[in-house]
C-alpha atoms as a PDB file:
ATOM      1  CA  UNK A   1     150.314 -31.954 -95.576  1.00  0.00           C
ATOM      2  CA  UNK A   2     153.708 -31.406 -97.329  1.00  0.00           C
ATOM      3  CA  UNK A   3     156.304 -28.512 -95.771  1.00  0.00           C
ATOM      4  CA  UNK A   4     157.746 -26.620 -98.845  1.00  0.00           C
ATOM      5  CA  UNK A   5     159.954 -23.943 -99.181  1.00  0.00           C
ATOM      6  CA  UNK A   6     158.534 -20.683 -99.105  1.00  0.00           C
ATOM      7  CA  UNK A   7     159.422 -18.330-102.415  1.00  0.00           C
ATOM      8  CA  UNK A   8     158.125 -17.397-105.667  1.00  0.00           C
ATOM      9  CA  UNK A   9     159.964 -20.297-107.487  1.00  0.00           C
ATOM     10  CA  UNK A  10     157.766 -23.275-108.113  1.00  0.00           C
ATOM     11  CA  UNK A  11     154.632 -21.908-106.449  1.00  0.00           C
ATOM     12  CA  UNK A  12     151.962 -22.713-109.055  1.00  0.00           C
ATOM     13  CA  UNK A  13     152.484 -26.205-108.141  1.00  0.00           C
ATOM     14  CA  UNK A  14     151.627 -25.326-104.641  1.00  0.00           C
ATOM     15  CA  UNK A  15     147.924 -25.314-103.014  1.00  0.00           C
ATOM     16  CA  UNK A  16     146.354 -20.954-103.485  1.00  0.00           C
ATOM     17  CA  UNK A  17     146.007 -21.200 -99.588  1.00  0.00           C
ATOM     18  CA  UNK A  18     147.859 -22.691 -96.780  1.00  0.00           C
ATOM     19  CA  UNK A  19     146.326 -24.753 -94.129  1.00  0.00           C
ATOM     20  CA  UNK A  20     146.829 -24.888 -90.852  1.00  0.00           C
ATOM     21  CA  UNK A  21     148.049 -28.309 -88.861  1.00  0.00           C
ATOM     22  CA  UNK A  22     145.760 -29.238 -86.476  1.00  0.00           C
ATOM     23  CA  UNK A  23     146.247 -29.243 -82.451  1.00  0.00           C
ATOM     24  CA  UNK A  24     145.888 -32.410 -82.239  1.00  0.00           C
ATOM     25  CA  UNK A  25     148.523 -34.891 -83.554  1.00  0.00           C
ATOM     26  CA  UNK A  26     149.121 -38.642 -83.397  1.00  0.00           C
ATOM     27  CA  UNK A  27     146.912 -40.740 -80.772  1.00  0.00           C
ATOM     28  CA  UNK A  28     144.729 -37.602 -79.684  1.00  0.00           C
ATOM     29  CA  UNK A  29     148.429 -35.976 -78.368  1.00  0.00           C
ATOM     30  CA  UNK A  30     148.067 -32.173 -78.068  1.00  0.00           C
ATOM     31  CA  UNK A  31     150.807 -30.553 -80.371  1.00  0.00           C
ATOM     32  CA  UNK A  32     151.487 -27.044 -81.346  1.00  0.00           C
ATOM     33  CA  UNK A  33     149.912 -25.426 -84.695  1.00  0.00           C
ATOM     34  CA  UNK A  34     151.702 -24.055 -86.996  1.00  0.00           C
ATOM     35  CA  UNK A  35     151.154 -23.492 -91.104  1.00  0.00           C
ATOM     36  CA  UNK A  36     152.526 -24.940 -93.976  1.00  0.00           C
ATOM     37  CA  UNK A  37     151.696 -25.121 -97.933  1.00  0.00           C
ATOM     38  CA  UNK A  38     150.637 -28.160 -99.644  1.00  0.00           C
ATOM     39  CA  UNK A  39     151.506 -29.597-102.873  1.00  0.00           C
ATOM     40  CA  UNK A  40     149.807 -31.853-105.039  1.00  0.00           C
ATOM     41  CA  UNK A  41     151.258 -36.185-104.319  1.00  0.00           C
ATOM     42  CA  UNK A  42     153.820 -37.227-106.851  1.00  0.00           C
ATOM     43  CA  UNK A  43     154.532 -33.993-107.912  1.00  0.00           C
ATOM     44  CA  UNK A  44     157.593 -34.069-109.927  1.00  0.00           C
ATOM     45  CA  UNK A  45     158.988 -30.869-108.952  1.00  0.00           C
ATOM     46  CA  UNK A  46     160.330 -32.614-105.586  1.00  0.00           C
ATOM     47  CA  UNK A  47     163.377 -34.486-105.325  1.00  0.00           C
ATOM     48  CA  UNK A  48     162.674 -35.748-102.268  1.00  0.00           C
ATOM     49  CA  UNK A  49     158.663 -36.197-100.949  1.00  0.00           C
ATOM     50  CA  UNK A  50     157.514 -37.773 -97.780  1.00  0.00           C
ATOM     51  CA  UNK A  51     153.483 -38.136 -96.969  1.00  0.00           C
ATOM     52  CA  UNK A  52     152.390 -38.829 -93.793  1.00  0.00           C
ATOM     53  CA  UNK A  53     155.575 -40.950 -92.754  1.00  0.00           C
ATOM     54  CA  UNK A  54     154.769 -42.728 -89.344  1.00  0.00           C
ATOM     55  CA  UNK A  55     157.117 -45.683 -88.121  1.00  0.00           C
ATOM     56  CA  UNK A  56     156.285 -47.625 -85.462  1.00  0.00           C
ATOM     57  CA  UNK A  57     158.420 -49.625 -83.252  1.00  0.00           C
ATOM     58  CA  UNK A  58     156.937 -52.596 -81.017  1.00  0.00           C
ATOM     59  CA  UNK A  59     159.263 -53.247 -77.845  1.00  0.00           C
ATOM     60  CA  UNK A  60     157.458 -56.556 -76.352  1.00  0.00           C
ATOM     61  CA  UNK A  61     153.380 -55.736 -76.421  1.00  0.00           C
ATOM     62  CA  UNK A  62     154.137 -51.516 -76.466  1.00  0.00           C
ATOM     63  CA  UNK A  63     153.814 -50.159 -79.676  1.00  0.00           C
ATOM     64  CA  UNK A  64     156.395 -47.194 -80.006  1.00  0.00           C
ATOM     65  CA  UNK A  65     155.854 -44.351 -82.884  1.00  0.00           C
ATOM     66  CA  UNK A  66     159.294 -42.699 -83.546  1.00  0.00           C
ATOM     67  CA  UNK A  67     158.010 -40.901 -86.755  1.00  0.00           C
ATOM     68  CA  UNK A  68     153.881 -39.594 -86.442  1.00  0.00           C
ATOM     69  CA  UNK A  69     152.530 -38.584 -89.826  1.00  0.00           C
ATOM     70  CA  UNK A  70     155.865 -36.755 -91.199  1.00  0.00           C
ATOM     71  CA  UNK A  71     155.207 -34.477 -94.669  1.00  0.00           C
ATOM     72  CA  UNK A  72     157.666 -32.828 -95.920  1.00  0.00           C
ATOM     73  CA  UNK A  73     158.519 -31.898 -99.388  1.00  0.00           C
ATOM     74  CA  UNK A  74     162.512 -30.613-100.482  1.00  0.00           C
ATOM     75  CA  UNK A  75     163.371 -28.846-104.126  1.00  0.00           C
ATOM     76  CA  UNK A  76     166.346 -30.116-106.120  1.00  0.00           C
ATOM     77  CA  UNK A  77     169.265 -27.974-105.081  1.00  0.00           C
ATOM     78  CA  UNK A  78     168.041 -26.847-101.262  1.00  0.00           C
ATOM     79  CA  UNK A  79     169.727 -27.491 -98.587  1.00  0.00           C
ATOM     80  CA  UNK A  80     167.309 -28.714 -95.672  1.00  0.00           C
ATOM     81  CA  UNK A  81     168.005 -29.140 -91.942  1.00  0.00           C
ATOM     82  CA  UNK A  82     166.064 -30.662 -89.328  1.00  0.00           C
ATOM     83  CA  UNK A  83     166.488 -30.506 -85.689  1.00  0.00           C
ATOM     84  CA  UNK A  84     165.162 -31.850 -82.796  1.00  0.00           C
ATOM     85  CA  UNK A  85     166.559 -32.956 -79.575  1.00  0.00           C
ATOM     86  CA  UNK A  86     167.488 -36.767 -79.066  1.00  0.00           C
ATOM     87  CA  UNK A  87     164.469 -38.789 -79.276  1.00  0.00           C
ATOM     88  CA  UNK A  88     162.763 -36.617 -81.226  1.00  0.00           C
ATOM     89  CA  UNK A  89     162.267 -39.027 -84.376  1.00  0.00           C
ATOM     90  CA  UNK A  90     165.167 -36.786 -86.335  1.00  0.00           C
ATOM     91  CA  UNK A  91     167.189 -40.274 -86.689  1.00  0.00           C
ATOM     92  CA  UNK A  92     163.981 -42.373 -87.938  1.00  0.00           C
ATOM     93  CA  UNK A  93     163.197 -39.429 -90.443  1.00  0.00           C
ATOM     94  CA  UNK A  94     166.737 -39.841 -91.791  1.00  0.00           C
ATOM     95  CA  UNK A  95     166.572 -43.684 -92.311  1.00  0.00           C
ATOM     96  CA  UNK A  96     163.096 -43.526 -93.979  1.00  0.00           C
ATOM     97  CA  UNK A  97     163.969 -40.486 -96.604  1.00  0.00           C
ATOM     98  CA  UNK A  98     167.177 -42.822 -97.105  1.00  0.00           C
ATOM     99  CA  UNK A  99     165.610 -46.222 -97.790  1.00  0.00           C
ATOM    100  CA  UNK A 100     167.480 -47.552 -94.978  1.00  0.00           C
ATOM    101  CA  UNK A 101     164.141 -48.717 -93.141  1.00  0.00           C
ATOM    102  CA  UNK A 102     160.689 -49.294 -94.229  1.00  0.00           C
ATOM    103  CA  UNK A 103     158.046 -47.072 -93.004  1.00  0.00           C
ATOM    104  CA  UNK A 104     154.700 -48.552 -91.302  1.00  0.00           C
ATOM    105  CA  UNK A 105     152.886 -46.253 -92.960  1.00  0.00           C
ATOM    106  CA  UNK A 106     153.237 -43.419 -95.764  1.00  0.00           C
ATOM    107  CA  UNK A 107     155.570 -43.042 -98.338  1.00  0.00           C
ATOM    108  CA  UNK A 108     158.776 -41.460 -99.586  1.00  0.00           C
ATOM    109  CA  UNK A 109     159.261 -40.418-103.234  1.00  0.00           C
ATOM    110  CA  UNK A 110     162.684 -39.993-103.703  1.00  0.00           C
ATOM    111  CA  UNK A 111     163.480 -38.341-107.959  1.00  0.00           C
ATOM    112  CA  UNK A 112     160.223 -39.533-108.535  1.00  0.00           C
ATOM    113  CA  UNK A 113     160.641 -42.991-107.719  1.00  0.00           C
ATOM    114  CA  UNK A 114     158.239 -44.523-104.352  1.00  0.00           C
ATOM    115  CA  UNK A 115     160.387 -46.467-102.355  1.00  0.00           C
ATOM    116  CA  UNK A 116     157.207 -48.301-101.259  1.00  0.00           C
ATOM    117  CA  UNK A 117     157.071 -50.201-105.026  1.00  0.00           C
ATOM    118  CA  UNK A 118     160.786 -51.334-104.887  1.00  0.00           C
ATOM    119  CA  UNK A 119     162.318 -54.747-103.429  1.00  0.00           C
ATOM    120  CA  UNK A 120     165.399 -54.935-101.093  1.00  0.00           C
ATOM    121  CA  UNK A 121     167.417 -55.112-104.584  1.00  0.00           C
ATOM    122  CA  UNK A 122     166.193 -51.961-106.224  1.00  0.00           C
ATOM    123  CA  UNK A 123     165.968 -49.986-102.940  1.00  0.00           C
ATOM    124  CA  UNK A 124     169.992 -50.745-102.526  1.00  0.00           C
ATOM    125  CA  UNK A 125     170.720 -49.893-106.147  1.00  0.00           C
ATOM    126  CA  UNK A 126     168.302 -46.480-105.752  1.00  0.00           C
ATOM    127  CA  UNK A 127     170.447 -45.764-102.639  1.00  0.00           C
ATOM    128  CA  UNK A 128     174.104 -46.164-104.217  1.00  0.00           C
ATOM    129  CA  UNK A 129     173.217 -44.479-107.622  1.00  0.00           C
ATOM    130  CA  UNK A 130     170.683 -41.154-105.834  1.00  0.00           C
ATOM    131  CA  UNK A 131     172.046 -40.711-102.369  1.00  0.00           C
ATOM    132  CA  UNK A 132     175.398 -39.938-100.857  1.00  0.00           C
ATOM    133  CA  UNK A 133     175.583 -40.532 -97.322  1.00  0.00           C
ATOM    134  CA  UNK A 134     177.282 -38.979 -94.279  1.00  0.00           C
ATOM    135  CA  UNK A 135     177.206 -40.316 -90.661  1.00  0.00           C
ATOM    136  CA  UNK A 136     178.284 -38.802 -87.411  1.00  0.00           C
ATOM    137  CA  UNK A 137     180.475 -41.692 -87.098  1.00  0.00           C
ATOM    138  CA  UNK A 138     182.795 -41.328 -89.542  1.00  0.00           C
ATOM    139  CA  UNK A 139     182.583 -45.369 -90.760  1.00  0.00           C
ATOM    140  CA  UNK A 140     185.623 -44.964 -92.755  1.00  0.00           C
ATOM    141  CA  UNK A 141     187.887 -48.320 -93.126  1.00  0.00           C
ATOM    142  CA  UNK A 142     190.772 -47.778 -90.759  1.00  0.00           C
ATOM    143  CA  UNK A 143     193.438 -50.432 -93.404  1.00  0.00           C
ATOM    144  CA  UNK A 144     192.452 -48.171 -96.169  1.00  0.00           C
ATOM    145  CA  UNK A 145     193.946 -44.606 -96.930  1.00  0.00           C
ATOM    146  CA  UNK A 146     191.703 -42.084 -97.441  1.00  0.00           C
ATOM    147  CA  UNK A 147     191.847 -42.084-101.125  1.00  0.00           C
ATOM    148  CA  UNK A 148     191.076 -46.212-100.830  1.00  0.00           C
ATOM    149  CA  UNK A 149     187.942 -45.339 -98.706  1.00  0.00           C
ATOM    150  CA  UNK A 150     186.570 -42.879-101.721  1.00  0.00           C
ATOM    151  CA  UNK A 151     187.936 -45.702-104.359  1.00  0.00           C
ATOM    152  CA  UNK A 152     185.522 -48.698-102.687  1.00  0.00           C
ATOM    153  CA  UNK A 153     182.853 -46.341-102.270  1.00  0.00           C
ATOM    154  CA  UNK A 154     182.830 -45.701-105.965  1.00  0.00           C
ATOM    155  CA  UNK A 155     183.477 -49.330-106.701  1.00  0.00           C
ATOM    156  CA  UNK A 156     180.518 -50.554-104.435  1.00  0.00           C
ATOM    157  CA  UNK A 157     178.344 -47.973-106.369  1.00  0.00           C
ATOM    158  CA  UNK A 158     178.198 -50.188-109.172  1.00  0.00           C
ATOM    159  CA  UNK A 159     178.993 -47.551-111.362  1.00  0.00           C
ATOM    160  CA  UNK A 160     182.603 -49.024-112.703  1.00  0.00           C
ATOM    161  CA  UNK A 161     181.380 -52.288-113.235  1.00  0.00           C
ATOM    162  CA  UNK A 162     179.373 -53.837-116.378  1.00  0.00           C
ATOM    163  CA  UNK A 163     180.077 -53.084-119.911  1.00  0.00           C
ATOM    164  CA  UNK A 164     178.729 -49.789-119.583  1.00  0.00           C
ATOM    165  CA  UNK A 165     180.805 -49.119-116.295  1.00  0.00           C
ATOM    166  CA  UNK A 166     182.685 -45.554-116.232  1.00  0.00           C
ATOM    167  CA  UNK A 167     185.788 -45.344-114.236  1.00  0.00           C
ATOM    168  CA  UNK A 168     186.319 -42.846-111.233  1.00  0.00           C
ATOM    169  CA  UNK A 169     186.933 -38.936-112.057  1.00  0.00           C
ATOM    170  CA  UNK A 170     190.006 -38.230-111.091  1.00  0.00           C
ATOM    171  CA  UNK A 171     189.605 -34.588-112.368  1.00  0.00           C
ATOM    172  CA  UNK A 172     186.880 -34.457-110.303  1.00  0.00           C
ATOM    173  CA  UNK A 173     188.043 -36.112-107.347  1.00  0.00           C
ATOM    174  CA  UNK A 174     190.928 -33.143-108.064  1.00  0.00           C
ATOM    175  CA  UNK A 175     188.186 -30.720-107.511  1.00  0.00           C
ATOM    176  CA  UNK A 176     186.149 -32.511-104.448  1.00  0.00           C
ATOM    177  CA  UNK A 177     189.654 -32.590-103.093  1.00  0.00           C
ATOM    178  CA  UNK A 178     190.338 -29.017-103.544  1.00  0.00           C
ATOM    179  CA  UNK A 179     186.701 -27.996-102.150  1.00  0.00           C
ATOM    180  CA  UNK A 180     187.355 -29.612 -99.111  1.00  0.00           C
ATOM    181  CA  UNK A 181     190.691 -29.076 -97.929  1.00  0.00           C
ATOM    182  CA  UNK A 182     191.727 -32.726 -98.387  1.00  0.00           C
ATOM    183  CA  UNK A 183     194.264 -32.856-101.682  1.00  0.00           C
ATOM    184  CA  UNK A 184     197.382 -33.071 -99.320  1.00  0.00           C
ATOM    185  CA  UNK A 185     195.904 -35.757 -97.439  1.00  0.00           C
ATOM    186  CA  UNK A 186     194.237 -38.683 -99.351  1.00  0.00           C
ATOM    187  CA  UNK A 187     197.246 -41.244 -99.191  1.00  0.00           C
ATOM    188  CA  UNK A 188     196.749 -41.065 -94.989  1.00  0.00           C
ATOM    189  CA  UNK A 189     195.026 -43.356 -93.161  1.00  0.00           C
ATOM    190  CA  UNK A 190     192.022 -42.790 -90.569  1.00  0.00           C
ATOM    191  CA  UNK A 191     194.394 -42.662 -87.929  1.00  0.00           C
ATOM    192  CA  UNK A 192     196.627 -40.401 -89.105  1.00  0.00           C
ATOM    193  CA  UNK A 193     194.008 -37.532 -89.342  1.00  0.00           C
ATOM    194  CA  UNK A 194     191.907 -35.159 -87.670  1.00  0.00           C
ATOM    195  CA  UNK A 195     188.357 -35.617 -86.527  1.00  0.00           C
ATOM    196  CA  UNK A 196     187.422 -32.937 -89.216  1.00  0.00           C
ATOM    197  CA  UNK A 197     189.446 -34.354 -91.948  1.00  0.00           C
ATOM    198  CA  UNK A 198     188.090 -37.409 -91.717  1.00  0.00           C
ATOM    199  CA  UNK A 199     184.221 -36.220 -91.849  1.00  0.00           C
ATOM    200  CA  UNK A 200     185.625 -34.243 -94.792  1.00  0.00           C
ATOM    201  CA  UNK A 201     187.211 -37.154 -96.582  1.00  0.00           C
ATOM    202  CA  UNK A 202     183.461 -39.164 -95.563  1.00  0.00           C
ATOM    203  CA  UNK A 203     181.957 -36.261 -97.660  1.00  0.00           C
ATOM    204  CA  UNK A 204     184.105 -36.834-100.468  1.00  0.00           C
ATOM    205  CA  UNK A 205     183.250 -40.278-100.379  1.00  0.00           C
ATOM    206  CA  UNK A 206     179.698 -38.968-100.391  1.00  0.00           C
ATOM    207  CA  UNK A 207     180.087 -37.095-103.531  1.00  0.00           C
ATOM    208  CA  UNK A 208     182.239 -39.342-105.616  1.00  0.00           C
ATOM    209  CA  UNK A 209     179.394 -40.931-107.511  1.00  0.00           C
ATOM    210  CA  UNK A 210     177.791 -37.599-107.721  1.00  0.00           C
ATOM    211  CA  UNK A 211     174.320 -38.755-105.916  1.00  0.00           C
ATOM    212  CA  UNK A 212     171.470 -36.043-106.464  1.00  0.00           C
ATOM    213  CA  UNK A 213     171.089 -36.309-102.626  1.00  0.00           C
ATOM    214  CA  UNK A 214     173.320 -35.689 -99.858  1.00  0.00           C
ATOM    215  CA  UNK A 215     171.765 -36.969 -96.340  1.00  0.00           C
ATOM    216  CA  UNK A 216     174.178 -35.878 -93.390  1.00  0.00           C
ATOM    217  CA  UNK A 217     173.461 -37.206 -90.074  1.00  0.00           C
ATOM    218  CA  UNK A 218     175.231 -35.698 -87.053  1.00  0.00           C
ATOM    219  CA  UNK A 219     177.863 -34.562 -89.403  1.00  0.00           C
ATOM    220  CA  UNK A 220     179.408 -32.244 -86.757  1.00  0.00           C
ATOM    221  CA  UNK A 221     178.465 -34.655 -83.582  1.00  0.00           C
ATOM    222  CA  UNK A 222     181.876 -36.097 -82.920  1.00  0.00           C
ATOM    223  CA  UNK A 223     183.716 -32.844 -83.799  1.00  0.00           C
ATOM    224  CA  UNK A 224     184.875 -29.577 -81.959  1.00  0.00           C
ATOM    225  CA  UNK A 225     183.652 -25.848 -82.721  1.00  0.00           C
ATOM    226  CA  UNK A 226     186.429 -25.192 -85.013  1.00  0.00           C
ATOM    227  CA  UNK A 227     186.423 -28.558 -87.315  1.00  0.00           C
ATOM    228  CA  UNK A 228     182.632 -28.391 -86.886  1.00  0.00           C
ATOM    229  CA  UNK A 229     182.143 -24.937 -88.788  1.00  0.00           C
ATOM    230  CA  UNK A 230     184.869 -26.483 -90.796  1.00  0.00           C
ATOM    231  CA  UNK A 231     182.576 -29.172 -92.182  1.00  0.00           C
ATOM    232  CA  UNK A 232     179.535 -26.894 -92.012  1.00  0.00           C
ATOM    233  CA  UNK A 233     181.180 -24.492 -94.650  1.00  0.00           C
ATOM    234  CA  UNK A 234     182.568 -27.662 -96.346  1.00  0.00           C
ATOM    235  CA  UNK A 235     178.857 -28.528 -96.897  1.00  0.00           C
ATOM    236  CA  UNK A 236     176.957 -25.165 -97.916  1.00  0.00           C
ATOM    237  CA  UNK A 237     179.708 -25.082-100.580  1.00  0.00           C
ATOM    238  CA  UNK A 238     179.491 -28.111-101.955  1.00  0.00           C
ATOM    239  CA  UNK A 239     175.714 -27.960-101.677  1.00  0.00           C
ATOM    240  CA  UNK A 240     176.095 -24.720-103.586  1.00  0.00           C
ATOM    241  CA  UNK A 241     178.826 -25.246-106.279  1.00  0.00           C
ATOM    242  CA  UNK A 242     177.732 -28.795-106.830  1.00  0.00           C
ATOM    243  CA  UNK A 243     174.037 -28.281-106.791  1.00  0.00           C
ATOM    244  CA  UNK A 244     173.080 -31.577-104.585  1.00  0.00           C
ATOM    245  CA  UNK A 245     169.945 -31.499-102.730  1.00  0.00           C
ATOM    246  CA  UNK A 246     171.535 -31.677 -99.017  1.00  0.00           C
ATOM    247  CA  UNK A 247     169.204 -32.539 -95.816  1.00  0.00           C
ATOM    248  CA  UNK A 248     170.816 -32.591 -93.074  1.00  0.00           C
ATOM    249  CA  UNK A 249     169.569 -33.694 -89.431  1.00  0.00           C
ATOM    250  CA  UNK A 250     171.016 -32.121 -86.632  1.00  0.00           C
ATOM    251  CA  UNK A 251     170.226 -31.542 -82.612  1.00  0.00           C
ATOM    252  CA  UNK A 252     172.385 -28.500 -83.267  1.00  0.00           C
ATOM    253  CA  UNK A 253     170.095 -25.457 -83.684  1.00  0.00           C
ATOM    254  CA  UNK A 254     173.526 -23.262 -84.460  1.00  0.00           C
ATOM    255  CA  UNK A 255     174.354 -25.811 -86.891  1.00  0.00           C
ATOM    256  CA  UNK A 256     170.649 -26.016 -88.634  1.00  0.00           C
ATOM    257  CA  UNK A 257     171.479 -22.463 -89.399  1.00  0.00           C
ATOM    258  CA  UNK A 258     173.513 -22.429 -91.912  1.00  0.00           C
ATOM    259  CA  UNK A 259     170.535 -24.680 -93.759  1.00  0.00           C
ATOM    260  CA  UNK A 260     168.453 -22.413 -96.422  1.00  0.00           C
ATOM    261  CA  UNK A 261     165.538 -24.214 -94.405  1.00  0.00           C
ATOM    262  CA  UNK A 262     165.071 -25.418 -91.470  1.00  0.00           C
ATOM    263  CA  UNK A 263     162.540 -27.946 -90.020  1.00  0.00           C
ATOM    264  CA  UNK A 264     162.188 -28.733 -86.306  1.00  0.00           C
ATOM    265  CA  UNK A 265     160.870 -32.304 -84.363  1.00  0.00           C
ATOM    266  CA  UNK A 266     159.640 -32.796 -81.243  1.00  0.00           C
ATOM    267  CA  UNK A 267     157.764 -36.367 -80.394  1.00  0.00           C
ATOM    268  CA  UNK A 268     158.265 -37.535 -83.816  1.00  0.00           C
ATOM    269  CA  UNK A 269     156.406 -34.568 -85.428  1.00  0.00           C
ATOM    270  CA  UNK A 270     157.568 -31.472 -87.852  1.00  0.00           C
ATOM    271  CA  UNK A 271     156.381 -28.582 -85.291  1.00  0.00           C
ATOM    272  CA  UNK A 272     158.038 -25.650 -87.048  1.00  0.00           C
ATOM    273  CA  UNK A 273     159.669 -24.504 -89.783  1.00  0.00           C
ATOM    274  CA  UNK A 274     161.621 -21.122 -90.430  1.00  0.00           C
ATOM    275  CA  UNK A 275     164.576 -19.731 -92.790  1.00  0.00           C
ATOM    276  CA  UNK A 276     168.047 -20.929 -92.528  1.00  0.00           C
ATOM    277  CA  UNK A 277     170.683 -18.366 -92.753  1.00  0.00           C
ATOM    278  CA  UNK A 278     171.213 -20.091 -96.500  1.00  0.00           C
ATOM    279  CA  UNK A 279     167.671 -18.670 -97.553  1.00  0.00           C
ATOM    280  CA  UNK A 280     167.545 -17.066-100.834  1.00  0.00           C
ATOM    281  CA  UNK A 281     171.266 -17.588-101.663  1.00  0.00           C
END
């Protein structure tokens, strides 16, 4: 089973009917039912494609499933939350559609490519040249000003390097800097700014090798209200003007909102899905 977007865009690559999840989930565990459409595996019309993602953990002889049999299915250009309260598997979700863990079973297709073919090596180069990433923690390098912590991102991205290598664009670091409040700020260090304008100057790091996928996690967890709808705002535009795929994972159902699609976990399972306030726009 594969959760798409509801709409009329892209729907002749979707199953005539929908099908309903069973009742019963992973290990005989009761679970709500709820609907969802399927799509065909590998189709090419997803940018990002998970089928039936389960990772288990083993802590001494207990066996420990964080993620149960995940599908999910996100368009180029949506922005995608999903929420769930902590322990929920939102976290593990996050790291498998990232290539930052292997799955025990399933498999992500991320542009078309199965992370489950690739080595350590080609994984690592997927990640830096398709996916932008944004943490709760901020993880920027407190000796580095904020405009040294988007320069090493783009340097560790490969892209510079070789014979082939294109340097950063400052034009469009102008613009990234412009989108997200930041311009006056990039020759400060990590200690000499806010909580928000640090997430904001992670997301510009995000950006700065323009990946085709933005994966937030927590991005608002270490912030207040204001700086929180601050980043929020920060990311539905860039998600918009930009046209990156964004998922975002979030035990924030107020934050979720402003997703075009939202997607909730409970015991490591996708129980529900509704509209995002970002639906249609």
């Amino acid at each position: 089973m594969v959760a798409t977007r509801r709409g009329s865009a892209g729907q002749e690559a979707r199953a005539t009917a929908d099908r309903e999840i069973g009742a019963t989930g992973f290990g005989g565990r009761a679970r709500a039912a709820f609907t969802m459409a399927t799509v065909p595996a590998g189709s090419a019309k997803y940018i990002i494609l998970a089928e039936n993602l389960t990772k288990v953990y083993a802590a001494g002889k207990i066996e420990v499933a964080a993620v149960r049999g995940v599908s999910l299915a996100v368009e180029p250009g949506e922005f995608v939350a999903i929420v769930g309260p902590s322990g929920s598997g939102k976290s593990t979700l996050f790291y498998l559609l990232g290539g930052l863990t292997r799955a025990s079973s399933g498999r992500v297709v991320i542009d078309g490519v199965d992370f489950a073919t690739l080595n350590d090596s080609e994984r690592t180069k997927l990640r830096k040249h398709r996916i932008g990433f944004v943490f709760q923690k901020f993880n920027l390098l407190p000796t580095l000003s904020a405009m040294g912590n988007i320069e090493i991102a783009y340097t560790v991205s490969g892209r510079a390097s070789g014979p082939s290598g294109v340097p950063m664009d400052l034009k469009y670091l102008d613009h990234l800097s412009d989108l997200l409040a930041i311009k006056g700020r990039l020759k400060h260090r990590p200690s000499e700014l806010s909580g928000g304008e640090q997430q904001r100057v992670a997301i510009a790091r995000a950006l700065i090798t323009r990946p085709a996928i933005v994966l937030a996690d927590e991005p608002t967890g270490n912030l207040d209200t204001k700086n929180s709808d601050a980043v929020l705002a920060m990311l539905v535009k860039s998600n918009r003007e930009l046209g990156q795929t964004t998922l975002m994972i979030t035990h924030n159902p107020e934050a979720a909102a402003v997703a075009g699609r939202i997607l909730y976990m409970r015991d490591g399972e996708i129980v529900r899905e509704e509209a995002g306030s970002g639906a249609g726009k």
